[in-house]
N, C-alpha and C. Protein backbone atom coordinates (compact mmCIF):
# COMPACT_ATOMS: atom_id res chain seq x y z
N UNK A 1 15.95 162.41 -101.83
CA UNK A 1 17.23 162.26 -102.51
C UNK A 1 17.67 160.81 -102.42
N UNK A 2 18.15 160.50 -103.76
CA UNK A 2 18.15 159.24 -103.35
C UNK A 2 19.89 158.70 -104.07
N UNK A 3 20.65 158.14 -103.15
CA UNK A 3 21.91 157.75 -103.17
C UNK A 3 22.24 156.83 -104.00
N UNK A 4 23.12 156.51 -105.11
CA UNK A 4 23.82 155.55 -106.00
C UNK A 4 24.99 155.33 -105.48
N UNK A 5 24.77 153.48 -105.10
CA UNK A 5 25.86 153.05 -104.87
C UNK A 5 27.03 152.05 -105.35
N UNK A 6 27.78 152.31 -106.22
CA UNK A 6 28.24 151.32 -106.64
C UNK A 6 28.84 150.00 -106.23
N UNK A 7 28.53 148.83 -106.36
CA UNK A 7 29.33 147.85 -105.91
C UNK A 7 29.86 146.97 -107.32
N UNK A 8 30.97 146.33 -107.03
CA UNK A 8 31.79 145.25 -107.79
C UNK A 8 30.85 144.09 -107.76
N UNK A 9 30.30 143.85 -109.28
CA UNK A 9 29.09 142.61 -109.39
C UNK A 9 30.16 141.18 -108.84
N UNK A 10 31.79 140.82 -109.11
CA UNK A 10 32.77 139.92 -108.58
C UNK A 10 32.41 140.04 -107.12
N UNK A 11 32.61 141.11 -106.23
CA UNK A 11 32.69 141.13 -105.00
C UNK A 11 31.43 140.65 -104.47
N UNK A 12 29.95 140.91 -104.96
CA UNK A 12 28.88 140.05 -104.45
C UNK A 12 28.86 138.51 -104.76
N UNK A 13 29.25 138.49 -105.98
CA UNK A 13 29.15 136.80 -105.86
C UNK A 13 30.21 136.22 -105.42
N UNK A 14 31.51 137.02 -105.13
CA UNK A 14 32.52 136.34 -104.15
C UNK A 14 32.04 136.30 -102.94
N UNK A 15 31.47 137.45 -102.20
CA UNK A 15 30.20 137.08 -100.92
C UNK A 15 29.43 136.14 -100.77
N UNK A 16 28.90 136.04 -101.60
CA UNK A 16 27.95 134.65 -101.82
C UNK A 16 28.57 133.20 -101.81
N UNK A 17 29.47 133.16 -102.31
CA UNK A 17 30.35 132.01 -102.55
C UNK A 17 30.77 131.36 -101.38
N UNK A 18 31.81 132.87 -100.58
CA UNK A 18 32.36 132.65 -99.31
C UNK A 18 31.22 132.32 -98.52
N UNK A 19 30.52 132.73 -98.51
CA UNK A 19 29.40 132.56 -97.10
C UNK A 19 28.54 131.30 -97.29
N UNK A 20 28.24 130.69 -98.56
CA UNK A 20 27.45 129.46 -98.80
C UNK A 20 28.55 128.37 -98.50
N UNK A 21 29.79 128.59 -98.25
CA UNK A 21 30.83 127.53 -98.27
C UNK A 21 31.03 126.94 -96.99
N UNK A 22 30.47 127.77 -96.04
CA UNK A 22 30.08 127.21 -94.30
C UNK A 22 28.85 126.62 -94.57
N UNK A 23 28.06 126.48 -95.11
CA UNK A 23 26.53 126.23 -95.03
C UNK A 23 27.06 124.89 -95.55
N UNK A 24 27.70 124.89 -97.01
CA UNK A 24 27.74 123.47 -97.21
C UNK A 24 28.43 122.32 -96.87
N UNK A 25 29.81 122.97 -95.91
CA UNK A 25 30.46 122.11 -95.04
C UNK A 25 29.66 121.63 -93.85
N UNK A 26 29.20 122.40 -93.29
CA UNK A 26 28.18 122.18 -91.98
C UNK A 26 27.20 121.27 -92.29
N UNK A 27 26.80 121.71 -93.23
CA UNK A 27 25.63 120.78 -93.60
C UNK A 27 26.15 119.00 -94.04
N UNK A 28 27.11 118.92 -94.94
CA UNK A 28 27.51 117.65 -94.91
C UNK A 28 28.25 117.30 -93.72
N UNK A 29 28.83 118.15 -92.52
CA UNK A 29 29.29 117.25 -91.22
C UNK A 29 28.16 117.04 -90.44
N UNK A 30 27.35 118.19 -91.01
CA UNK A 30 25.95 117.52 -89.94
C UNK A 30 25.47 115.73 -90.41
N UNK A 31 25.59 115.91 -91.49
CA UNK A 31 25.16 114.28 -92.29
C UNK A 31 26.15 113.12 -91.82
N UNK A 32 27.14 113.59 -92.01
CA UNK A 32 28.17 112.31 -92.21
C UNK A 32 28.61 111.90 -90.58
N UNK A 33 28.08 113.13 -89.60
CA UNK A 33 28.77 112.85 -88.03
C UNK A 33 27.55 113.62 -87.46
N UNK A 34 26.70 112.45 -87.40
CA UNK A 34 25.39 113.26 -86.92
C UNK A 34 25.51 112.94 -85.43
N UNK A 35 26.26 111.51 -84.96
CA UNK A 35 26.74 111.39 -83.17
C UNK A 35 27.58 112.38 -82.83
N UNK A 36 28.53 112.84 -83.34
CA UNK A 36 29.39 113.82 -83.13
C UNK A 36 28.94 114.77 -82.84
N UNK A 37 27.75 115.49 -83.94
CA UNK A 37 27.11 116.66 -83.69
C UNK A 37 26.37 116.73 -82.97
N UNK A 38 25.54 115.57 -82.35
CA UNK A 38 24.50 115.45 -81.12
C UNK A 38 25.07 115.60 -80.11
N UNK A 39 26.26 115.38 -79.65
CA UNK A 39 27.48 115.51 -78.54
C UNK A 39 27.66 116.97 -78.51
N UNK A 40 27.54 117.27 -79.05
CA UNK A 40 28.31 118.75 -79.45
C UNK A 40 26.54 119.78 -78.93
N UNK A 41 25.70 119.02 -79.47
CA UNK A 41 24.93 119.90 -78.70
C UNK A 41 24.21 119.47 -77.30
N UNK A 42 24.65 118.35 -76.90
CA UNK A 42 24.21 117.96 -75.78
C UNK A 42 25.19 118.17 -74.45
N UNK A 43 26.36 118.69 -75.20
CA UNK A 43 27.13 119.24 -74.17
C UNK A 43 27.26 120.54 -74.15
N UNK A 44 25.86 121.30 -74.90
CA UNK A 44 25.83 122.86 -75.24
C UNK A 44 25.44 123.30 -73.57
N UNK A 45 26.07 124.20 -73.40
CA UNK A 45 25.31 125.38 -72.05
C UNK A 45 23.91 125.42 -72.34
N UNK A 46 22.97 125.75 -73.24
CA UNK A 46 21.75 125.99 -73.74
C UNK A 46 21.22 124.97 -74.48
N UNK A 47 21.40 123.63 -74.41
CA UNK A 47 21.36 122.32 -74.61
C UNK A 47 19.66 122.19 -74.70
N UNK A 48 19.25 122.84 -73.55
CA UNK A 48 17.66 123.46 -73.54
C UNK A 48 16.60 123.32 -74.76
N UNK A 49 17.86 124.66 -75.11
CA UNK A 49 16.91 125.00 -76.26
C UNK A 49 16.37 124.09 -77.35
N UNK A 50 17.59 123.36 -77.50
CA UNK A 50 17.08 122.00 -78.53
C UNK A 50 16.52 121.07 -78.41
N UNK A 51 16.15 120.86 -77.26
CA UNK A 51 15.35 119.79 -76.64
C UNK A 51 13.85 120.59 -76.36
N UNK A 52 13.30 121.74 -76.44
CA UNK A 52 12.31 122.57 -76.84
C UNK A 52 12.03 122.43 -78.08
N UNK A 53 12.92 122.30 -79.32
CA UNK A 53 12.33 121.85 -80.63
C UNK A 53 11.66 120.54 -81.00
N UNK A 54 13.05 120.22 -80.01
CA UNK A 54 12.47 118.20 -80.55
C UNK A 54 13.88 117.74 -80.47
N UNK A 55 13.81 116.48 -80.90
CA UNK A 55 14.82 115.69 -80.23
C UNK A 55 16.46 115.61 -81.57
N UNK A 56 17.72 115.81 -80.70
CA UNK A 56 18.61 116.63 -81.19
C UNK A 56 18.68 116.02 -82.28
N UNK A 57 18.91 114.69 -82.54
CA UNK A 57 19.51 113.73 -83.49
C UNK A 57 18.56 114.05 -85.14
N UNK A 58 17.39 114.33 -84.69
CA UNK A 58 16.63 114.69 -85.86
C UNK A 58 16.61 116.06 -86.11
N UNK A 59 17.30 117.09 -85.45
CA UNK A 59 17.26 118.54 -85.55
C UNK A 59 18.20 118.82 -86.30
N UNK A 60 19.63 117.73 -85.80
CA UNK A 60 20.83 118.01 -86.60
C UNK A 60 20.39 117.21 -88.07
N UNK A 61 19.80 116.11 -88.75
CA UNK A 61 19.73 115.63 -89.72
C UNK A 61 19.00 116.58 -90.07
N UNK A 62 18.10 117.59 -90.20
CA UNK A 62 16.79 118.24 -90.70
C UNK A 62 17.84 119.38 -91.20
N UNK A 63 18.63 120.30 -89.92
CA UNK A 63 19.57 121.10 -89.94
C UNK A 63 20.71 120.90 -91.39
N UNK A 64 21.25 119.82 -91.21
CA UNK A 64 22.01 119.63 -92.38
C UNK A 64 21.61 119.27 -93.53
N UNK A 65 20.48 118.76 -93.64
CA UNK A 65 19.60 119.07 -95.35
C UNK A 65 19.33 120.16 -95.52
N UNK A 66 18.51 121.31 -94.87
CA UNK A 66 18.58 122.68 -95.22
C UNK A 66 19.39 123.71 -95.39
N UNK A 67 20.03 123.25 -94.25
CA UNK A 67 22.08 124.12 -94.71
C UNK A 67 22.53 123.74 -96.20
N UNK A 68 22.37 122.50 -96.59
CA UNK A 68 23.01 121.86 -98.52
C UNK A 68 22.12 122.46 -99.07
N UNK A 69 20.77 122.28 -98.56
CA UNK A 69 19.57 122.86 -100.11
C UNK A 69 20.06 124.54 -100.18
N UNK A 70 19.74 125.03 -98.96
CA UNK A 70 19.68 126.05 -99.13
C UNK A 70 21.14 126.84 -99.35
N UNK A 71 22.23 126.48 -98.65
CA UNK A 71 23.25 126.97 -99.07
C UNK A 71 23.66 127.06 -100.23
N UNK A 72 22.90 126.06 -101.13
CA UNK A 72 23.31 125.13 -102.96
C UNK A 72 22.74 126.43 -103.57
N UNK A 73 21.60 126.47 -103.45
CA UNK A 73 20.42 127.29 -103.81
C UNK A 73 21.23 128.84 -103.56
N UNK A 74 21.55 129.31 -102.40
CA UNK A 74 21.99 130.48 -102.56
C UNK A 74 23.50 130.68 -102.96
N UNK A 75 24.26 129.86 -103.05
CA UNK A 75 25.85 129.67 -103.93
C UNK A 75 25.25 129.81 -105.25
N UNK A 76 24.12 128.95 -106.04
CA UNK A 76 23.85 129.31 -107.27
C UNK A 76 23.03 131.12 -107.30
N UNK A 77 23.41 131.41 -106.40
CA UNK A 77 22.44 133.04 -106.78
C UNK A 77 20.76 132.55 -107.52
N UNK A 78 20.28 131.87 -107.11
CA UNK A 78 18.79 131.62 -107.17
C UNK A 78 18.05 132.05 -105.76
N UNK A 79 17.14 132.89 -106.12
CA UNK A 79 16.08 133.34 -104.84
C UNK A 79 16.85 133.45 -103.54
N UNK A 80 18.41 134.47 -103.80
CA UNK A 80 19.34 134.33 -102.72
C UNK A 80 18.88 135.33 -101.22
N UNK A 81 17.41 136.05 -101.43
CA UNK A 81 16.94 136.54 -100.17
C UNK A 81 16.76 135.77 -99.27
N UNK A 82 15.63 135.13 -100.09
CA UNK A 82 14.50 133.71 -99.68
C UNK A 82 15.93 132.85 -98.96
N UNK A 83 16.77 132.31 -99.86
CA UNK A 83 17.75 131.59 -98.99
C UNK A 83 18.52 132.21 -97.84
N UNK A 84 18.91 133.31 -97.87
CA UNK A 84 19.75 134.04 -97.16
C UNK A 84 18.52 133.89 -95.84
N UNK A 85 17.43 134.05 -95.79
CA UNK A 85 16.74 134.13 -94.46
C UNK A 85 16.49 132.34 -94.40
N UNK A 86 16.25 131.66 -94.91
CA UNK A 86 16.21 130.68 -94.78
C UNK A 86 18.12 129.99 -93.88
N UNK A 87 19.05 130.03 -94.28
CA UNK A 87 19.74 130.20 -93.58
C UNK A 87 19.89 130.52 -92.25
N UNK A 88 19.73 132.11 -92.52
CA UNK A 88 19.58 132.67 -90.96
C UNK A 88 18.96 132.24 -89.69
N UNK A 89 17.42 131.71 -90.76
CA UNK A 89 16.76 130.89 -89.48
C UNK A 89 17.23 129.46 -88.80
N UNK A 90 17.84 128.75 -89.49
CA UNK A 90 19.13 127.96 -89.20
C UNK A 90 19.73 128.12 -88.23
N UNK A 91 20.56 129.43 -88.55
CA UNK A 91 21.70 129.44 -88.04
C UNK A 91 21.45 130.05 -86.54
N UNK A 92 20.73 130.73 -86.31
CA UNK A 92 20.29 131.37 -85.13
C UNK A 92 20.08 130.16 -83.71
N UNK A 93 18.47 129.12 -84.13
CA UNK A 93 19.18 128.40 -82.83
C UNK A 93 20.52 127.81 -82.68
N UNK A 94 21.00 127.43 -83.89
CA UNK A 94 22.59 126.48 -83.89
C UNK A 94 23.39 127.98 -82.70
N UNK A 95 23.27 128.81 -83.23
CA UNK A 95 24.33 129.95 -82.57
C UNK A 95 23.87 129.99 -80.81
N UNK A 96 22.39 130.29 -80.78
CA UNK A 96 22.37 130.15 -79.33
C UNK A 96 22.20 128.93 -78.17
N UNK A 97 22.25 127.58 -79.19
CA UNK A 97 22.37 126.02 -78.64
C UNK A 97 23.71 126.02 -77.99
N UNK A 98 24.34 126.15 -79.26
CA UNK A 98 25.93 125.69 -79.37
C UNK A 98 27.01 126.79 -78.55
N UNK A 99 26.92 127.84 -80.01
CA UNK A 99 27.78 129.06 -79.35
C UNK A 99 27.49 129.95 -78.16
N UNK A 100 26.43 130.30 -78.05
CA UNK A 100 26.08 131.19 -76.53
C UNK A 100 26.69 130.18 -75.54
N UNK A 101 27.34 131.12 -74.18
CA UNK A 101 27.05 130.41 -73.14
C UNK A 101 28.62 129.66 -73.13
N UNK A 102 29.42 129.50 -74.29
CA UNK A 102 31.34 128.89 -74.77
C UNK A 102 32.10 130.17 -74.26
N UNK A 103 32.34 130.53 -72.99
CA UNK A 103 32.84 131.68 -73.18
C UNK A 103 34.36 131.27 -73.12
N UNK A 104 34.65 130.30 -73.23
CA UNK A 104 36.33 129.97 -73.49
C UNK A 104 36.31 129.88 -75.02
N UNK A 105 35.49 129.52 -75.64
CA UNK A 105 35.31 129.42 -77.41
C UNK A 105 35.05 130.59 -78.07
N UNK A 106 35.14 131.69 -77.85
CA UNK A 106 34.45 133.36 -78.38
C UNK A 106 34.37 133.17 -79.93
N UNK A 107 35.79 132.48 -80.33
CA UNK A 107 35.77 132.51 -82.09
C UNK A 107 34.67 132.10 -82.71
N UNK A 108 34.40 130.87 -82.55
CA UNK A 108 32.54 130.42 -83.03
C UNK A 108 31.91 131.43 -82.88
N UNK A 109 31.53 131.71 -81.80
CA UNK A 109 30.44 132.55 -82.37
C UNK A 109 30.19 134.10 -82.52
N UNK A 110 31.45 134.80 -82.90
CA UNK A 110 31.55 135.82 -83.66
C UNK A 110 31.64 135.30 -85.34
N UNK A 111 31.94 134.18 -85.35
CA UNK A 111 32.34 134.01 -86.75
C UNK A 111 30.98 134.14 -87.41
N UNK A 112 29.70 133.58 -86.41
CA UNK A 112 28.85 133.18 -86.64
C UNK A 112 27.86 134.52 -86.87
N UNK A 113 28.27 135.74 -85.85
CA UNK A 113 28.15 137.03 -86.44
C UNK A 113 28.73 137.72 -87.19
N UNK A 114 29.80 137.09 -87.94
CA UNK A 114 30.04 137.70 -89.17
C UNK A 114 29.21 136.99 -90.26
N UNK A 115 28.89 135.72 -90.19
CA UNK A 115 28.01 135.28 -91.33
C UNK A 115 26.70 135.86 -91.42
N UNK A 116 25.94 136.30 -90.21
CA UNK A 116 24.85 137.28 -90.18
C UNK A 116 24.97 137.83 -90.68
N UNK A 117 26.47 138.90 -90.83
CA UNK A 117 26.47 140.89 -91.63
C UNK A 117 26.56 139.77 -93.35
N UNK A 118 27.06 138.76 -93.30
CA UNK A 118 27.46 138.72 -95.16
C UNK A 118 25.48 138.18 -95.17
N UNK A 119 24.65 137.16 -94.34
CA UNK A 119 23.45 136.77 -94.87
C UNK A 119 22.34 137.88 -94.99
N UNK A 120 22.88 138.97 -94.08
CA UNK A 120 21.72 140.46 -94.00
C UNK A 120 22.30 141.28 -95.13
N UNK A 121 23.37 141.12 -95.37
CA UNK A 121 23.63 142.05 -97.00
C UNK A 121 22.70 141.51 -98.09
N UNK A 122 22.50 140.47 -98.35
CA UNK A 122 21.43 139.59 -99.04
C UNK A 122 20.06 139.93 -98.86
N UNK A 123 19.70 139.89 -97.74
CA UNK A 123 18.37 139.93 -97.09
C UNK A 123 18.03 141.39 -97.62
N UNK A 124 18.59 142.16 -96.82
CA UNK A 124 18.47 143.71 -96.87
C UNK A 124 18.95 144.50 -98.84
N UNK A 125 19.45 143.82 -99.21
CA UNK A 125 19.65 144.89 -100.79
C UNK A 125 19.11 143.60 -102.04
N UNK A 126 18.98 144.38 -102.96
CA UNK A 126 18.08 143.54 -103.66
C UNK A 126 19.36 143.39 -104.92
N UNK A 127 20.14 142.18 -104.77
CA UNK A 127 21.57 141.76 -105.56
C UNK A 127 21.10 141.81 -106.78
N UNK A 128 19.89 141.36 -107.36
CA UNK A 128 19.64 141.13 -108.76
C UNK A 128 19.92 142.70 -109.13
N UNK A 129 19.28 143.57 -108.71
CA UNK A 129 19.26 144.96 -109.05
C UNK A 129 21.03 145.74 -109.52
N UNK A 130 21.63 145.01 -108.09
CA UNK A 130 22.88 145.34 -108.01
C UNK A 130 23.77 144.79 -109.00
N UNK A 131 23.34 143.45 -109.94
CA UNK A 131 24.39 143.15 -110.75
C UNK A 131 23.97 143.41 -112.23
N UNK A 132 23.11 144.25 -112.03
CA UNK A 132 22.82 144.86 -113.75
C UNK A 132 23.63 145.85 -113.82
């Protein structure tokens, strides 16, 4: 048996909109305050972790070109799975560099699990389908 669900084709690309609009702010403060943002993760609890990738200053410049491409890319509803996980993979070390470990900061990084439930609505349903 198989379930029909309707959704509002406005309400997905208002999803899309809202949720690419952190990607592309982040991504240009990653550019424009890339000392700022190296501070920010070098004074992370899990500071670790980014220094396991490679060295921060080039993680955050790499970080904030793929947050613009890809956030651009999935605001235009082009290959918005592909972006939506592309994202995610992003956003995941940023969440456990930065946000894990702030337990006086909680807001970050729930916010940061709410951008998960809007990038796994993407991931998980197939939108093209949904806006015919």
């Amino acid at each position: 048996m198989t379930a029909t669900l309707s959704i509002s084709r406005r309400s997905i690309q208002l999803l899309r909109v809202f949720v690419s609009g952190i990607f592309l702010v982040a991504g240009t403060n990653h550019l424009l305050h890339i000392d700022k943002t190296v501070q920010r993760v070098e004074s992370a609890s899990f500071k670790g972790l980014a220094y396991f990738f490679g060295d921060p200053k080039w993680l955050v410049i790499l970080s904030g070109i793929v947050m613009l491409t890809a956030g651009f890319i999935f605001l235009m509803g082009y290959k918005t799975k592909w972006a939506a996980l592309i994202l995610m993979a992003v956003l995941i070390p940023i969440t456990l560099t930065v946000q894990v470990g702030q337990i006086t900061t909680l807001g970050p990084l729930f916010k940061n699990i709410a951008i998960f439930g809007g990038l796994l609505f993407f991931i998980l349903n197939d939108t093209i389908t949904l806006l015919k």
